[in-house]
PDB file of N, CA and C in Angstrom:
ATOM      1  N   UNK A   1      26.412  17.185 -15.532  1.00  0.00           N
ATOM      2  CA  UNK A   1      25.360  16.280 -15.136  1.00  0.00           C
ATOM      3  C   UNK A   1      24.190  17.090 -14.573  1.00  0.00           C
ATOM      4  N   UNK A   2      22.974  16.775 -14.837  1.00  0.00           N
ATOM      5  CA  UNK A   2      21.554  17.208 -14.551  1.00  0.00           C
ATOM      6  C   UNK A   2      21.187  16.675 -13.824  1.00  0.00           C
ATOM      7  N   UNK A   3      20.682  17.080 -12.481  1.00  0.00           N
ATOM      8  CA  UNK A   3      19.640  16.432 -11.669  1.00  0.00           C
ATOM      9  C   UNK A   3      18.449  16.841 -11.233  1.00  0.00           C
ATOM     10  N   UNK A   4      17.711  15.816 -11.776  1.00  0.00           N
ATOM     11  CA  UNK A   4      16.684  16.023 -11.317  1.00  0.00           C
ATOM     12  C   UNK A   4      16.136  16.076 -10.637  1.00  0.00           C
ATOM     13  N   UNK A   5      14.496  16.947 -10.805  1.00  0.00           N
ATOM     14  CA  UNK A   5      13.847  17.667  -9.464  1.00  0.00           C
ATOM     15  C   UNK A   5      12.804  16.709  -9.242  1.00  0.00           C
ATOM     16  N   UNK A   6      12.084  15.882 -10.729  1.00  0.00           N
ATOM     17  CA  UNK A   6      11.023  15.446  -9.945  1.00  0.00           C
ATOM     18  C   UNK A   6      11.257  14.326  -8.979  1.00  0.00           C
ATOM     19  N   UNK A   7      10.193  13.746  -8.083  1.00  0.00           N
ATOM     20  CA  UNK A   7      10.787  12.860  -6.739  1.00  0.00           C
ATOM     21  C   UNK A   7      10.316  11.501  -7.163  1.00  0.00           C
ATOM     22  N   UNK A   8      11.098  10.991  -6.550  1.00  0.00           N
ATOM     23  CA  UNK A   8      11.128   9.594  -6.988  1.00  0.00           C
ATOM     24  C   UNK A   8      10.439   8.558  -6.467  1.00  0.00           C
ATOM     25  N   UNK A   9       9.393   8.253  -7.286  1.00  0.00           N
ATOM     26  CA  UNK A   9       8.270   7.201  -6.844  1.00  0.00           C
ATOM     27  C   UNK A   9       8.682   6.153  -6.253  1.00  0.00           C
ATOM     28  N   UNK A  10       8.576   5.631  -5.100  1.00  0.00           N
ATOM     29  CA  UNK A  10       9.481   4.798  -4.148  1.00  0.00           C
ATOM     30  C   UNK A  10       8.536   3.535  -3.957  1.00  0.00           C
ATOM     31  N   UNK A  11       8.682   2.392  -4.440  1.00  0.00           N
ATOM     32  CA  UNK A  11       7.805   1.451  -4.320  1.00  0.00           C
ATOM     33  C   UNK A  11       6.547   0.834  -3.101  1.00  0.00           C
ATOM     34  N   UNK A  12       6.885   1.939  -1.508  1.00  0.00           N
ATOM     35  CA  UNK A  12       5.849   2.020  -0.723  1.00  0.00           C
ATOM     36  C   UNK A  12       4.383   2.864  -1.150  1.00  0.00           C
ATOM     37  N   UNK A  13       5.224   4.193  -2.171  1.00  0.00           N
ATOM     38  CA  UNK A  13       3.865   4.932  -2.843  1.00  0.00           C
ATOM     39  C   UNK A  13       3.479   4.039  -4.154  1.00  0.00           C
ATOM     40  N   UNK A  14       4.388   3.107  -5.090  1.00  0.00           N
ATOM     41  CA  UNK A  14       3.194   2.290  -5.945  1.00  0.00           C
ATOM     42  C   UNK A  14       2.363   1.253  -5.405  1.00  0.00           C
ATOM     43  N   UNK A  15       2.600   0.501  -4.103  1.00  0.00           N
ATOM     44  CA  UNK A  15       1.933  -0.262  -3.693  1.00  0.00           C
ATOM     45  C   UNK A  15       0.598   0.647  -2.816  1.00  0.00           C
ATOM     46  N   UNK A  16       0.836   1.936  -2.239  1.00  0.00           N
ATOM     47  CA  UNK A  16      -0.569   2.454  -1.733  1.00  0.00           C
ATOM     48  C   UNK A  16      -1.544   3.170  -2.779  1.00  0.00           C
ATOM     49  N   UNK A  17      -0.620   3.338  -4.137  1.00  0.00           N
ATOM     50  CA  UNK A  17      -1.400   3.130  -5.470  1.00  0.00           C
ATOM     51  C   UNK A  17      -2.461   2.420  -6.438  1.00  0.00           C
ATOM     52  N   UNK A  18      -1.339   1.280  -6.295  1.00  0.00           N
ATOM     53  CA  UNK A  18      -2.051   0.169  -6.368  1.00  0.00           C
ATOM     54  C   UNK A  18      -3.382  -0.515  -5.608  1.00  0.00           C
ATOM     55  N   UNK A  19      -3.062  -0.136  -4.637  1.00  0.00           N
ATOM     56  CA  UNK A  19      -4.149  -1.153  -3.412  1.00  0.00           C
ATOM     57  C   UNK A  19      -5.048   0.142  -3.246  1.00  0.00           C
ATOM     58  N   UNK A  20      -5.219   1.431  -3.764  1.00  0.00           N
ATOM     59  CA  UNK A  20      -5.469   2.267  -3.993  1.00  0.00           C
ATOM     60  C   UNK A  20      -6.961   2.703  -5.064  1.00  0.00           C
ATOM     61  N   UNK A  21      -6.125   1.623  -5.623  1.00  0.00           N
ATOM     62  CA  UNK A  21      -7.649   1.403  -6.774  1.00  0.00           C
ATOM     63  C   UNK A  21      -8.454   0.705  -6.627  1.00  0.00           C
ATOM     64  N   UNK A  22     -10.034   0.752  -7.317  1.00  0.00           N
ATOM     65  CA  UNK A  22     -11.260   0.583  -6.867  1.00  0.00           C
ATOM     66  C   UNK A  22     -10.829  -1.300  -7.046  1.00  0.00           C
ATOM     67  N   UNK A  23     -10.489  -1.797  -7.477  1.00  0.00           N
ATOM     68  CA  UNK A  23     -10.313  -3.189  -7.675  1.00  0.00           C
ATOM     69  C   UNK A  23      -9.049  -3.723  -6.919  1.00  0.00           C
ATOM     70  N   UNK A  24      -8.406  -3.307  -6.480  1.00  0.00           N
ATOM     71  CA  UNK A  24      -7.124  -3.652  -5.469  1.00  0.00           C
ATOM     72  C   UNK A  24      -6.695  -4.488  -6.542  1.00  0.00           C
ATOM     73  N   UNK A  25      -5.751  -5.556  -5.954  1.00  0.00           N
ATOM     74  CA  UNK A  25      -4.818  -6.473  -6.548  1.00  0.00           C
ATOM     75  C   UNK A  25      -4.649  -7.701  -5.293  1.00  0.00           C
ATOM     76  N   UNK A  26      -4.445  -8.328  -6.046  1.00  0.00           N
ATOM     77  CA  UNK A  26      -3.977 -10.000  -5.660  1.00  0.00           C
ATOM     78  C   UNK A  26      -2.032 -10.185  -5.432  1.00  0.00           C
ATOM     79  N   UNK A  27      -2.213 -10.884  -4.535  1.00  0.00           N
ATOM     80  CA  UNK A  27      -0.593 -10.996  -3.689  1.00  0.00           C
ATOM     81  C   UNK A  27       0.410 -11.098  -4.885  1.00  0.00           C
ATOM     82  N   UNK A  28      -0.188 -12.332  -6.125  1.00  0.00           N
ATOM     83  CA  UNK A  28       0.553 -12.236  -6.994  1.00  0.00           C
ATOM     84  C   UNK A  28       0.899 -11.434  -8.389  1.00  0.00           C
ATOM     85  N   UNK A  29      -0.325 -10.396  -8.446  1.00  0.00           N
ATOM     86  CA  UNK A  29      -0.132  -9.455  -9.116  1.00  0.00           C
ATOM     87  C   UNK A  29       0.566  -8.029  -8.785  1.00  0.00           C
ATOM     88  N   UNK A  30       0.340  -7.944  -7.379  1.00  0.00           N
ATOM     89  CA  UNK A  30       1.019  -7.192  -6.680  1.00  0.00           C
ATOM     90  C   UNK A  30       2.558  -7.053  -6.874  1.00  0.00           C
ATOM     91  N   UNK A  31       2.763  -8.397  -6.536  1.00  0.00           N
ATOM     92  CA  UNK A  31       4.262  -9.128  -6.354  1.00  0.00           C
ATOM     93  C   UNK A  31       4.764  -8.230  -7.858  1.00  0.00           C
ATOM     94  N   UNK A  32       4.306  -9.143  -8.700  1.00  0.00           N
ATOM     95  CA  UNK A  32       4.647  -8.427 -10.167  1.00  0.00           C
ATOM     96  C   UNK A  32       5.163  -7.311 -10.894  1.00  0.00           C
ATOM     97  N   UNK A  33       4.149  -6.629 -10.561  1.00  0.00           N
ATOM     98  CA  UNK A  33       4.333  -5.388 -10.405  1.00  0.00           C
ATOM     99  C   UNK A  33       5.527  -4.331 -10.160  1.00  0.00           C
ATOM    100  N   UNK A  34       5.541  -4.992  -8.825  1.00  0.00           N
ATOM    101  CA  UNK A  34       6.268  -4.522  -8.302  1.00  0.00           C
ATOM    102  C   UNK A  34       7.880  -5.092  -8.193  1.00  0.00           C
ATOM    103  N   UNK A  35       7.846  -6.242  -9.015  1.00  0.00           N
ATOM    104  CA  UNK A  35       9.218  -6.674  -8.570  1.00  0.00           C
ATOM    105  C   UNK A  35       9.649  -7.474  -7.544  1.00  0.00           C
ATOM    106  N   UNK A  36       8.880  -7.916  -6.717  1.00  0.00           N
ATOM    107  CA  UNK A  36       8.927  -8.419  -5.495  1.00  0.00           C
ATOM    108  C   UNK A  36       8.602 -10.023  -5.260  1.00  0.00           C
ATOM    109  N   UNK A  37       9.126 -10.692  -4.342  1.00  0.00           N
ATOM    110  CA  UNK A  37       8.367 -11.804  -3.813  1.00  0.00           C
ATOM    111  C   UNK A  37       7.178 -11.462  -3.240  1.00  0.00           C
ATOM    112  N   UNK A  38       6.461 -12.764  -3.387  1.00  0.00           N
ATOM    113  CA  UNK A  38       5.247 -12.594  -2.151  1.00  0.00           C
ATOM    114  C   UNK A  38       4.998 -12.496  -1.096  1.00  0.00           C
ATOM    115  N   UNK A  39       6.558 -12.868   0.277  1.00  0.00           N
ATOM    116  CA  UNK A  39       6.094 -12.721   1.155  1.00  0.00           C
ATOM    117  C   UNK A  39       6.844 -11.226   1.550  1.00  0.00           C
ATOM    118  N   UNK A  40       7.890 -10.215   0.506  1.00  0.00           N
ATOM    119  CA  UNK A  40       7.750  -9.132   0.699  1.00  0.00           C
ATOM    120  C   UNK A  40       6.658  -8.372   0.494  1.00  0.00           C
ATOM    121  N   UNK A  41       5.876  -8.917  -0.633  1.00  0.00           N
ATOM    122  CA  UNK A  41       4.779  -8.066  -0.857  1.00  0.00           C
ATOM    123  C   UNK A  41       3.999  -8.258   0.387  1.00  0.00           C
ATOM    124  N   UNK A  42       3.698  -9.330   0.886  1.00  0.00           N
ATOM    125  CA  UNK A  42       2.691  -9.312   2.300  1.00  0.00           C
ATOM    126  C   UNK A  42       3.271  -8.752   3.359  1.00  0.00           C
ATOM    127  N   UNK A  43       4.753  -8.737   3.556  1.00  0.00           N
ATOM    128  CA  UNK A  43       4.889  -7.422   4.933  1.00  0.00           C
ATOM    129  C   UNK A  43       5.288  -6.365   4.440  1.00  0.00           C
ATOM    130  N   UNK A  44       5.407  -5.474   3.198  1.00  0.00           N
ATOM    131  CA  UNK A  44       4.962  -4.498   2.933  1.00  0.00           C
ATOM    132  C   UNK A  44       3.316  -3.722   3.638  1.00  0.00           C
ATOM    133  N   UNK A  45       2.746  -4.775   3.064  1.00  0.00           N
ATOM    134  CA  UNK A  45       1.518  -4.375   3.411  1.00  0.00           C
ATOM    135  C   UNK A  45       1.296  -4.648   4.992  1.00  0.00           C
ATOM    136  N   UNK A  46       2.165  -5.211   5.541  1.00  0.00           N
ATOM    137  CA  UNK A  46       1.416  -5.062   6.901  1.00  0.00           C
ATOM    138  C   UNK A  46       2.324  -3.984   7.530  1.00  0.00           C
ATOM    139  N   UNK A  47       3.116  -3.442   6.552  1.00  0.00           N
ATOM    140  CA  UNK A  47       3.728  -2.279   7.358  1.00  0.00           C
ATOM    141  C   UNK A  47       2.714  -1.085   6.938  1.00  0.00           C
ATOM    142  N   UNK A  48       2.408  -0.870   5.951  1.00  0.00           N
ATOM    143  CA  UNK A  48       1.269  -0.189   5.685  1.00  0.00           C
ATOM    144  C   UNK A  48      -0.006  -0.017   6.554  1.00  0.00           C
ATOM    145  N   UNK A  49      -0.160  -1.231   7.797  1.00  0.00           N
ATOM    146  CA  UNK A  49      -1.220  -1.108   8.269  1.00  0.00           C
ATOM    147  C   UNK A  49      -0.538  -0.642   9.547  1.00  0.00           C
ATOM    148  N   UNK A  50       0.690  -0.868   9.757  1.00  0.00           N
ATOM    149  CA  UNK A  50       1.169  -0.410  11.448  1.00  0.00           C
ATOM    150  C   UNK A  50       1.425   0.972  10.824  1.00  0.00           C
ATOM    151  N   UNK A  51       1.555   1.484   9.566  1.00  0.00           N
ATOM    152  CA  UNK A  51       1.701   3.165   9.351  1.00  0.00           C
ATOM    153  C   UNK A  51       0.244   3.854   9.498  1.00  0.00           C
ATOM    154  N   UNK A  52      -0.703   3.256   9.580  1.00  0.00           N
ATOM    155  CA  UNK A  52      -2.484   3.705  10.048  1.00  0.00           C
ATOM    156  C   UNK A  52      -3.200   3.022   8.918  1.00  0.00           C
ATOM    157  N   UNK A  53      -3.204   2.385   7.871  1.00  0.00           N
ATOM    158  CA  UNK A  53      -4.084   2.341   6.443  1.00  0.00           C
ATOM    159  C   UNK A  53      -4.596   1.075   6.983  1.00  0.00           C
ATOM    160  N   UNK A  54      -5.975   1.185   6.559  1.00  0.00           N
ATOM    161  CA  UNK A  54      -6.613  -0.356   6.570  1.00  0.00           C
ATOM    162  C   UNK A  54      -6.914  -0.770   5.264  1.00  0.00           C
ATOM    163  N   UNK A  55      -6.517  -2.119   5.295  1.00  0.00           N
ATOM    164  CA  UNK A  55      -6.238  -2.875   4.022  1.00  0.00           C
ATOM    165  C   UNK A  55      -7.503  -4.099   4.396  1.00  0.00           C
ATOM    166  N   UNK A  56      -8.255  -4.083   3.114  1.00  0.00           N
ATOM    167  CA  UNK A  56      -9.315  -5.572   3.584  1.00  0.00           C
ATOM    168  C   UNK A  56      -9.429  -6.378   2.172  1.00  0.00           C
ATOM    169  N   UNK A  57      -9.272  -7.387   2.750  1.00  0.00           N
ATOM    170  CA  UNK A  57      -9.170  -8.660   1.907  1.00  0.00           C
ATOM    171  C   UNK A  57     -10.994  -8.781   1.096  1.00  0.00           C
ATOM    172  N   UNK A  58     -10.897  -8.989   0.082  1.00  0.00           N
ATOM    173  CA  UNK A  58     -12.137  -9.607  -0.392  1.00  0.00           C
ATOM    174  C   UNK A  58     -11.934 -10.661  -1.306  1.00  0.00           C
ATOM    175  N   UNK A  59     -12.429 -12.282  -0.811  1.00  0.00           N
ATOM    176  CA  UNK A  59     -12.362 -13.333  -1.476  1.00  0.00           C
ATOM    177  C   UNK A  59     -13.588 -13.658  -2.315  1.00  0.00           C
ATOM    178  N   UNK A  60     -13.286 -13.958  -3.734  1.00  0.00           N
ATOM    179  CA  UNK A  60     -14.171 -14.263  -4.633  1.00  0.00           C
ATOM    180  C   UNK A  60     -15.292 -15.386  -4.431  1.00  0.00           C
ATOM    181  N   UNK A  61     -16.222 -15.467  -4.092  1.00  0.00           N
ATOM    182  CA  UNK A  61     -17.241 -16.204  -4.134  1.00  0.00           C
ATOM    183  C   UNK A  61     -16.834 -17.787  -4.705  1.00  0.00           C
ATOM    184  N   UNK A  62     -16.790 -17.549  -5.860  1.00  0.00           N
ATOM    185  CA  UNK A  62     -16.505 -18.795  -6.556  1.00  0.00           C
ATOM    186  C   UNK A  62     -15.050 -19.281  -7.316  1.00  0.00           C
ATOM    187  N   UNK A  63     -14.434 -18.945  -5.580  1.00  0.00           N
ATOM    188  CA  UNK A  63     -13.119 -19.655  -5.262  1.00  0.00           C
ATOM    189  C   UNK A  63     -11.913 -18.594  -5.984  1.00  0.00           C
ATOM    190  N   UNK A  64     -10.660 -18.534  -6.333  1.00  0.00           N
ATOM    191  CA  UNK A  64      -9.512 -17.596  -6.467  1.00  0.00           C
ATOM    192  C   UNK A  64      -9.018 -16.971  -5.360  1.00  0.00           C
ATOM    193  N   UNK A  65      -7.960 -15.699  -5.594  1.00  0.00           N
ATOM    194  CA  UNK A  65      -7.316 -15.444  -5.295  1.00  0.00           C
ATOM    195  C   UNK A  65      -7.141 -14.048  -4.222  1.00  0.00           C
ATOM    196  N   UNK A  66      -7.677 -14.053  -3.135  1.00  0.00           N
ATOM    197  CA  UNK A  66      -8.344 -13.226  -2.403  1.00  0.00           C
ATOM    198  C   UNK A  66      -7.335 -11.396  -3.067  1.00  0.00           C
ATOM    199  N   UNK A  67      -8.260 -10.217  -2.993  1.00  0.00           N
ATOM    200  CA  UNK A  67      -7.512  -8.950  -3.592  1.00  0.00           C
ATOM    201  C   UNK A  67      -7.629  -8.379  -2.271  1.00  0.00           C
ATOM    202  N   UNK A  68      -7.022  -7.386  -2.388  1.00  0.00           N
ATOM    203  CA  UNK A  68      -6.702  -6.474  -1.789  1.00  0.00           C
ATOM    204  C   UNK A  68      -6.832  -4.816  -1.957  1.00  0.00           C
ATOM    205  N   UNK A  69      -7.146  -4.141  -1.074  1.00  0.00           N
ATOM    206  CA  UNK A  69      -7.024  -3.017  -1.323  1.00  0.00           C
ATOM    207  C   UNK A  69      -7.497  -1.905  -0.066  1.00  0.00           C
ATOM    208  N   UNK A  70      -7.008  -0.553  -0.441  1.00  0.00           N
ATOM    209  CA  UNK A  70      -6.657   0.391   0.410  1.00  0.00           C
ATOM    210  C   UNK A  70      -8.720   0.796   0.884  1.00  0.00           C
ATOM    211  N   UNK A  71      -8.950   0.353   2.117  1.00  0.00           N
ATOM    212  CA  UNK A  71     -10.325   0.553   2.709  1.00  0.00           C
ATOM    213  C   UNK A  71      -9.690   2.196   3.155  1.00  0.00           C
ATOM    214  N   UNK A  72      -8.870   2.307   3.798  1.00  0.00           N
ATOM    215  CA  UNK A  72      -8.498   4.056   4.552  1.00  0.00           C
ATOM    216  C   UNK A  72      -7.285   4.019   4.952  1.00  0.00           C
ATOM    217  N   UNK A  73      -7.267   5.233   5.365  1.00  0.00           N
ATOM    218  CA  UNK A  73      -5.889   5.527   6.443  1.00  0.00           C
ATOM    219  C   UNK A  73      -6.488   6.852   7.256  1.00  0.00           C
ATOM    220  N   UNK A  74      -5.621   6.659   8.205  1.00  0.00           N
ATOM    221  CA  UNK A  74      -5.256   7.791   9.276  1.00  0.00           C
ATOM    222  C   UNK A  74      -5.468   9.060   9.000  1.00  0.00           C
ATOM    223  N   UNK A  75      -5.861  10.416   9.248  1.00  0.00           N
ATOM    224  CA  UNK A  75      -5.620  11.228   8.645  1.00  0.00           C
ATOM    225  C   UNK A  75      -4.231  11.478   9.531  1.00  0.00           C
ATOM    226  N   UNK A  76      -3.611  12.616   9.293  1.00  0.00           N
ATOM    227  CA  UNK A  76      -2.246  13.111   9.403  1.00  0.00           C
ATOM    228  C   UNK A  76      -2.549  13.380  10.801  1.00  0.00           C
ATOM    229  N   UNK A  77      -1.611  12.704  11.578  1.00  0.00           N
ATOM    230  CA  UNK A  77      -1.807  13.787  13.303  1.00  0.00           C
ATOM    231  C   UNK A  77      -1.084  14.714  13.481  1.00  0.00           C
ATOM    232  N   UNK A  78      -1.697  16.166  13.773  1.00  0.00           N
ATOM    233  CA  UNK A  78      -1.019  16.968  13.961  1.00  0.00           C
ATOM    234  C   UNK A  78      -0.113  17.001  15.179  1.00  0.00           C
ATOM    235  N   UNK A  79       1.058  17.803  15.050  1.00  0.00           N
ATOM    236  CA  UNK A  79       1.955  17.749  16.100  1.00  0.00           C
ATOM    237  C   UNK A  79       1.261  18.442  17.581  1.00  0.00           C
ATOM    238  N   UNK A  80       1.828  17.600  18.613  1.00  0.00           N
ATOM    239  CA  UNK A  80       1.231  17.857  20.335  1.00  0.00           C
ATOM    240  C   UNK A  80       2.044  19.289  20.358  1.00  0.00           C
ATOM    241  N   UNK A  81       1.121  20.394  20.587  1.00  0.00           N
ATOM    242  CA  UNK A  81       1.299  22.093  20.855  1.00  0.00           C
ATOM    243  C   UNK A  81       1.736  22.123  21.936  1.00  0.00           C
ATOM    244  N   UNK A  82       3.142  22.890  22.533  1.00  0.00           N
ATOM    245  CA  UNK A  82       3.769  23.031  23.426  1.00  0.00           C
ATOM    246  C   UNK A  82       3.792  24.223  23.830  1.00  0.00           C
ATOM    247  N   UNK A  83       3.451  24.365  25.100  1.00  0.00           N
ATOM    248  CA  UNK A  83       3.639  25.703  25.803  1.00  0.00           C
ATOM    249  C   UNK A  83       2.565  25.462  26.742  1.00  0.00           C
ATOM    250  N   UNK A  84       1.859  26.532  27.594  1.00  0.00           N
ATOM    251  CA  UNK A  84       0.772  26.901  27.969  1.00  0.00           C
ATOM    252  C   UNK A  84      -0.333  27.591  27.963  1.00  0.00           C
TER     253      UNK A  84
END
């Protein structure tokens, strides 16, 4: 048996993919996608925002299905330097 090296795309990195792109996605395309219900897909994403990323809604003018997508995140905090 062979195992493999490359790593395995874990459905928290296709959803910061997804919401990633210049057009985001909608709860129920999201859902899709991914395999998911909708109200996993919505606390996915709000775990995404307690991990640092801001996510902003933009609703269509003339009514539908509000999208979504990745506005930022956090940069990486480096670790607190110990000693004196």
């Amino acid at each position: 048996m062979t195992l493999s090296t490359k790593p395995r795309a874990t459905k928290k990195a296709q959803l910061i993919k997804l919401l990633g792109t210049k057009a985001g996605g909608d709860i129920a395309t999201l859902s899709d996608k991914l395999g998911w219900q909708h109200h996993t897909t919505r606390a996915a994403m709000s775990g995404l925002r307690k991990d640092g990323f801001t996510i902003i809604a933009s609703k269509p003018s003339g009514g539908g299905l509000a999208k979504y997508r990745i506005h930022s995140e956090l940069a990486a905090v480096p670790e607190a330097s110990h000693g004196a």
